[in-house]
N, C-alpha and C. Protein backbone atom coordinates (compact mmCIF):
# COMPACT_ATOMS: atom_id res chain seq x y z
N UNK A 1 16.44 53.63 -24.24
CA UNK A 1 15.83 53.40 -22.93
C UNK A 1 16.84 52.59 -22.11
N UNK A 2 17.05 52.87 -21.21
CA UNK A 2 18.12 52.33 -20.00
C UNK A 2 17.37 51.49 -19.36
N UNK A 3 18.24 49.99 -18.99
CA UNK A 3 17.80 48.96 -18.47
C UNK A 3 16.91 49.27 -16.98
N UNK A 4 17.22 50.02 -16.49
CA UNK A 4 16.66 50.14 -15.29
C UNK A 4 15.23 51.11 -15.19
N UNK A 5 15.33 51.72 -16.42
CA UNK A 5 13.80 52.19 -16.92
C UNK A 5 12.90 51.19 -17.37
N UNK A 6 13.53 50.00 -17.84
CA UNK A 6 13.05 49.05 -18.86
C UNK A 6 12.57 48.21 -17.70
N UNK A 7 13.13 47.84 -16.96
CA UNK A 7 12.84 47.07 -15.87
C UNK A 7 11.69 47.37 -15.09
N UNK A 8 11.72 49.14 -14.74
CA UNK A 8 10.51 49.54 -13.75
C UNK A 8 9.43 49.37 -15.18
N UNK A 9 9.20 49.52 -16.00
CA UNK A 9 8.17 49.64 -16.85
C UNK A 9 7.46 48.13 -17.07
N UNK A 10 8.37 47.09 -17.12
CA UNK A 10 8.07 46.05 -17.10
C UNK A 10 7.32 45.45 -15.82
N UNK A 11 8.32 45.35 -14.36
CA UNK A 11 7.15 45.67 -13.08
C UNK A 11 5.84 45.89 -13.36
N UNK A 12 5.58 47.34 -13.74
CA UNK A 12 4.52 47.90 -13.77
C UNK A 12 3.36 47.01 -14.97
N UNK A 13 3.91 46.87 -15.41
CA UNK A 13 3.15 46.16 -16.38
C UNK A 13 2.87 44.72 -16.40
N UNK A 14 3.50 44.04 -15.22
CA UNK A 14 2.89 43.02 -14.73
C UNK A 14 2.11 42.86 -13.80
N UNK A 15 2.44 44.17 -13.18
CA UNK A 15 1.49 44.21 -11.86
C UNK A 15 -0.16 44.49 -12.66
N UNK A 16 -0.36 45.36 -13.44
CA UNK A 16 -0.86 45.74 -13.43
C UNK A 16 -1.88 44.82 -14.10
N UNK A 17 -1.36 43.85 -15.34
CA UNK A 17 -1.65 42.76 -15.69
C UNK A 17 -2.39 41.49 -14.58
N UNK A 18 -1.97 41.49 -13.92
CA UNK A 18 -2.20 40.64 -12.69
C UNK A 18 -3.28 41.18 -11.75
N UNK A 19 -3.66 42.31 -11.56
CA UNK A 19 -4.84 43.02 -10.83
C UNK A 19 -5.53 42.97 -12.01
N UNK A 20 -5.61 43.20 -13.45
CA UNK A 20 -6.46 43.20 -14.17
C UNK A 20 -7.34 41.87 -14.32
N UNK A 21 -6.34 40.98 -14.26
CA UNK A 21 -6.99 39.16 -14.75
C UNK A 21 -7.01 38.65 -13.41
N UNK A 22 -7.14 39.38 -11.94
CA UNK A 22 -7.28 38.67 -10.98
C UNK A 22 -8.75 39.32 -10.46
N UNK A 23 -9.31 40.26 -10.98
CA UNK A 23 -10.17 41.13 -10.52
C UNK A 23 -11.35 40.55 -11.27
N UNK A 24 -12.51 40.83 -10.88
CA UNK A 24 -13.43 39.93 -11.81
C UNK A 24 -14.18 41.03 -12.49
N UNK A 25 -13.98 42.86 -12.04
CA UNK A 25 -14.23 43.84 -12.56
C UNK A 25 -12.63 44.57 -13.13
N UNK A 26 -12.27 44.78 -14.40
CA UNK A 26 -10.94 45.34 -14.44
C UNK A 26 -10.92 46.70 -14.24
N UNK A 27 -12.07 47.26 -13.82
CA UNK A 27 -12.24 48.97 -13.80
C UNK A 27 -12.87 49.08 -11.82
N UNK A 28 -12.85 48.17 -11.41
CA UNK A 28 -13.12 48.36 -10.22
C UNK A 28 -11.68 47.79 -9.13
N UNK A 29 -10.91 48.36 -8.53
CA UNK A 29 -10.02 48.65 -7.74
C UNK A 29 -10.44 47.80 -6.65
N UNK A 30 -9.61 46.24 -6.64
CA UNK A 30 -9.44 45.67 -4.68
C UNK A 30 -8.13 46.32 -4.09
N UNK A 31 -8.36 45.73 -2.74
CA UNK A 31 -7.33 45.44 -2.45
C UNK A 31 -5.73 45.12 -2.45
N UNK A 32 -5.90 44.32 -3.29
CA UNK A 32 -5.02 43.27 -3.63
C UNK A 32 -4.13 44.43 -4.77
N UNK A 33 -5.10 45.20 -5.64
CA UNK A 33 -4.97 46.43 -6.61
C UNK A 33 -3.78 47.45 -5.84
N UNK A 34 -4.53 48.33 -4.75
CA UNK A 34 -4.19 48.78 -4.20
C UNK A 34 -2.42 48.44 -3.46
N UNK A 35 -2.58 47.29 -3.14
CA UNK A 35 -1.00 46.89 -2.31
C UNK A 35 0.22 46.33 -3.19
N UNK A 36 -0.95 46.12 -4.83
CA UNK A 36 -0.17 46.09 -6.03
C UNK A 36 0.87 46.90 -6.22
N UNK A 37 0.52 48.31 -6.45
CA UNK A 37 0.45 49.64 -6.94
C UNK A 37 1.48 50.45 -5.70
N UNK A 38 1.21 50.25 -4.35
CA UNK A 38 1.87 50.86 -3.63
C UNK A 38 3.11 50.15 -3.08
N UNK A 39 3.35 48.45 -3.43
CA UNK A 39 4.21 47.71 -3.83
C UNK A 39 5.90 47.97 -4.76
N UNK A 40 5.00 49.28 -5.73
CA UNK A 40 5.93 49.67 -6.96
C UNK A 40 6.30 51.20 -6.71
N UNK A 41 5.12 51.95 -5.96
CA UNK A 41 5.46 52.84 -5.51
C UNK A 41 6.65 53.13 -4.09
N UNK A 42 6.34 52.13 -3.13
CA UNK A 42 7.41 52.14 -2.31
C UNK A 42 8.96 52.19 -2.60
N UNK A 43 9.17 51.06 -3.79
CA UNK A 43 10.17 50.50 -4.71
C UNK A 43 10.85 52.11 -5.34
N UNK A 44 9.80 53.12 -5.43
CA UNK A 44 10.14 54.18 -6.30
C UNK A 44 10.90 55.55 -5.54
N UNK A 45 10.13 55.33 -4.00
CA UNK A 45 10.45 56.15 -3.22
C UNK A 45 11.91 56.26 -2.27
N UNK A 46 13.08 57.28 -2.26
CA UNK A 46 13.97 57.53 -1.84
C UNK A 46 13.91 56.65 0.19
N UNK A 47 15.07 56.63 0.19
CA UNK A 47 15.21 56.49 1.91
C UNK A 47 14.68 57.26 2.66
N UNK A 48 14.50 58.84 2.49
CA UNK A 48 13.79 60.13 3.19
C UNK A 48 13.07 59.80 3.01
N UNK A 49 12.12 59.70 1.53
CA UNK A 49 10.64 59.66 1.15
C UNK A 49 10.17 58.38 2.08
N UNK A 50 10.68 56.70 1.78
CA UNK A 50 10.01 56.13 2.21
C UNK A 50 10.21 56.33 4.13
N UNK A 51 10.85 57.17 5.29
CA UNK A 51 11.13 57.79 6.23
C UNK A 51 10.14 58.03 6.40
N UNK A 52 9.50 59.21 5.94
CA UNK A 52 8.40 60.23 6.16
C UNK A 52 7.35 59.39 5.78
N UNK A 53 7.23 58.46 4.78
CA UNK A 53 5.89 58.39 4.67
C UNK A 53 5.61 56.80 5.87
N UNK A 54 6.22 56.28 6.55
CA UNK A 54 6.21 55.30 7.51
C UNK A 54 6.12 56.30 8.76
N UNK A 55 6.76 57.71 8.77
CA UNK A 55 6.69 58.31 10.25
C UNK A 55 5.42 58.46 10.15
N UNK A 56 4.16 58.76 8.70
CA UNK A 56 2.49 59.66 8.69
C UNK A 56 2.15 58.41 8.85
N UNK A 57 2.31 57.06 8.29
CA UNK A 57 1.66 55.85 8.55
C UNK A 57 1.22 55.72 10.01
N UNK A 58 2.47 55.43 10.50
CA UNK A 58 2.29 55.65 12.13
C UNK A 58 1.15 56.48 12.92
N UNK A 59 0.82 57.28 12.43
CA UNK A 59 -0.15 58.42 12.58
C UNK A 59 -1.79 57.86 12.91
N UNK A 60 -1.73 56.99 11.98
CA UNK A 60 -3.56 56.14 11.30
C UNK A 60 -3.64 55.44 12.69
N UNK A 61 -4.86 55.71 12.88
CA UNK A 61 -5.15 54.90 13.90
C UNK A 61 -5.31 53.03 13.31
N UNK A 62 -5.25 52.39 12.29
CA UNK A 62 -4.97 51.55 12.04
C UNK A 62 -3.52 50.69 12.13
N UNK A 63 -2.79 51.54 12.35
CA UNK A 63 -1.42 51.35 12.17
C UNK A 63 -0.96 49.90 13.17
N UNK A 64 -1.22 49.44 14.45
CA UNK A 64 -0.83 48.89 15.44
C UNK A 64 -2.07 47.45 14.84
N UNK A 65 -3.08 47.81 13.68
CA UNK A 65 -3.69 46.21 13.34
C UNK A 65 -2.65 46.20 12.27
N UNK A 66 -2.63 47.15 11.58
CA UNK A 66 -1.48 46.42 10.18
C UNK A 66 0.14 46.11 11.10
N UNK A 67 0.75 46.52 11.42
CA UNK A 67 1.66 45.69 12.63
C UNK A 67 1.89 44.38 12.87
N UNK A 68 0.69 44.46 13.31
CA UNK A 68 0.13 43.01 14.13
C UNK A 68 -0.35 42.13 12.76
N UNK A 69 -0.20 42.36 11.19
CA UNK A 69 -0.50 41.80 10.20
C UNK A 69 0.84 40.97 9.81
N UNK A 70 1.86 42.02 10.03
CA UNK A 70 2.66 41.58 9.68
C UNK A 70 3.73 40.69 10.04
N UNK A 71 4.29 39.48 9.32
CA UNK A 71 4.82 38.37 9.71
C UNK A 71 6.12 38.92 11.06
N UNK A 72 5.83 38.07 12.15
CA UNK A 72 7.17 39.14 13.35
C UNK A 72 8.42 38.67 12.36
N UNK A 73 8.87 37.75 11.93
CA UNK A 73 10.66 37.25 11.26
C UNK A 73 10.77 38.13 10.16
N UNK A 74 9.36 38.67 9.62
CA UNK A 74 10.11 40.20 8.66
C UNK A 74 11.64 41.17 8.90
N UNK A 75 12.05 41.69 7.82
CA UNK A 75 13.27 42.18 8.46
C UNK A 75 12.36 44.01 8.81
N UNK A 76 13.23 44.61 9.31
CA UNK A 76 12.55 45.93 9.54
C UNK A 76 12.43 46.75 8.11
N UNK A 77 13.05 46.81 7.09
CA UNK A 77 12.29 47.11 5.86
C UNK A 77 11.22 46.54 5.38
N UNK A 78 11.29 45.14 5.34
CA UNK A 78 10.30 44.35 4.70
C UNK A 78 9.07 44.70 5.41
N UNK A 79 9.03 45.22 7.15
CA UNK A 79 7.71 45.50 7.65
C UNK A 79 7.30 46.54 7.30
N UNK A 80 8.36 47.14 7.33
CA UNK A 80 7.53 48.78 6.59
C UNK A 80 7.40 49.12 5.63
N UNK A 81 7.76 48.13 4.37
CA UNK A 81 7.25 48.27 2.92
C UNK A 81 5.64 47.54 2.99
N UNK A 82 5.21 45.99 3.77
CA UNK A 82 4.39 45.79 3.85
C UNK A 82 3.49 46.61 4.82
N UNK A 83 3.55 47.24 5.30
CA UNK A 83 2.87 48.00 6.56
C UNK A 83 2.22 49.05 5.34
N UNK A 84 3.08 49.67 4.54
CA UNK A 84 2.88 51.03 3.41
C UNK A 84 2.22 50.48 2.16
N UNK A 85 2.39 49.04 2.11
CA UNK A 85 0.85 47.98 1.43
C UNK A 85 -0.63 47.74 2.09
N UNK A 86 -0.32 47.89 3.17
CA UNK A 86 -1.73 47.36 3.97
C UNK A 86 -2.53 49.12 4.12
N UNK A 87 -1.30 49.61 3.93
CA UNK A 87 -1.77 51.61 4.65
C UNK A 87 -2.94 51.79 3.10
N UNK A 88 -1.93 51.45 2.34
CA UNK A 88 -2.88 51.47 0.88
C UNK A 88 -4.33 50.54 0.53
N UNK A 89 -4.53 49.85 1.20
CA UNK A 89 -6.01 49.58 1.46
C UNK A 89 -7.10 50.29 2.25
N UNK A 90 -6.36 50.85 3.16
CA UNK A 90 -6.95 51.96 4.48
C UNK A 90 -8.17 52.40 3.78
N UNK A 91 -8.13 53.41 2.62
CA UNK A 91 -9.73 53.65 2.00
C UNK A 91 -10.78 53.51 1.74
N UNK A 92 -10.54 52.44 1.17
CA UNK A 92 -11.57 50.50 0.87
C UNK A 92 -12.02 50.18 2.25
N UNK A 93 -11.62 50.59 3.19
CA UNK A 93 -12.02 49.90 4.65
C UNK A 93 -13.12 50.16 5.18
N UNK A 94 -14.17 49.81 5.67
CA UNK A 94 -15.36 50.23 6.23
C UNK A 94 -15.04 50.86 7.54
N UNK A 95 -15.84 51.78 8.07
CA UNK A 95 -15.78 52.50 9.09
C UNK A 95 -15.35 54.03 8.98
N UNK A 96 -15.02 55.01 10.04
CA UNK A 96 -15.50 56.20 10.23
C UNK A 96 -14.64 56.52 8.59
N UNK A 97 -13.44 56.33 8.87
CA UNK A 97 -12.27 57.28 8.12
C UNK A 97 -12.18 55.97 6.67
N UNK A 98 -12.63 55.38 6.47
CA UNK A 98 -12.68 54.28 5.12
C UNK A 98 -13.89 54.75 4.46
N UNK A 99 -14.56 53.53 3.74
CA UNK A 99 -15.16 53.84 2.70
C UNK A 99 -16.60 54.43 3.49
């Protein structure tokens, strides 16, 4: 196994550790789960991939509150990795297009 396999596996396995013992249900999915998970997924996704999936973000009519979530001294990656954390709660959200 190559260090850099060893590494993403490890990630994953803390994250996942950490939504488990932070959750007070380990089979029920927050938030916090969610921005976990898409945290490691961003991490996974190419320069194109993460491209395209910030051009469909843009799309959500939520997009301009998660924005406005995010810290302004972010650098412009850092907003759109957190922006593609907050997109990953979108489901969980009450109202028309959420839960």
């Amino acid at each position: 196994m190559n260090r850099a396999h060893s590494k993403g596996i490890l990630q994953l396995a803390v994250a996942l550790a950490l939504a488990a013992g932070v959750s007070p249900r380990a089979y029920a999915w927050d938030s916090f789960g969610h921005m976990a998970v898409a945290y490691l997924a961003y991490q996974k996704l190419t320069p194109q991939a993460q491209k395209r999936a910030n051009d469909l973000i843009k799309l959500n009519p939520k997009f301009s509150e998660w924005s406005g979530s995010v810290p302004a001294n972010a650098s412009p990656a850092d907003k759109s990795m957190m922006i593609f954390m907050l997109a990953a709660t979108w489901p969980r959200q009450p109202g028309p297009h959420g839960q």
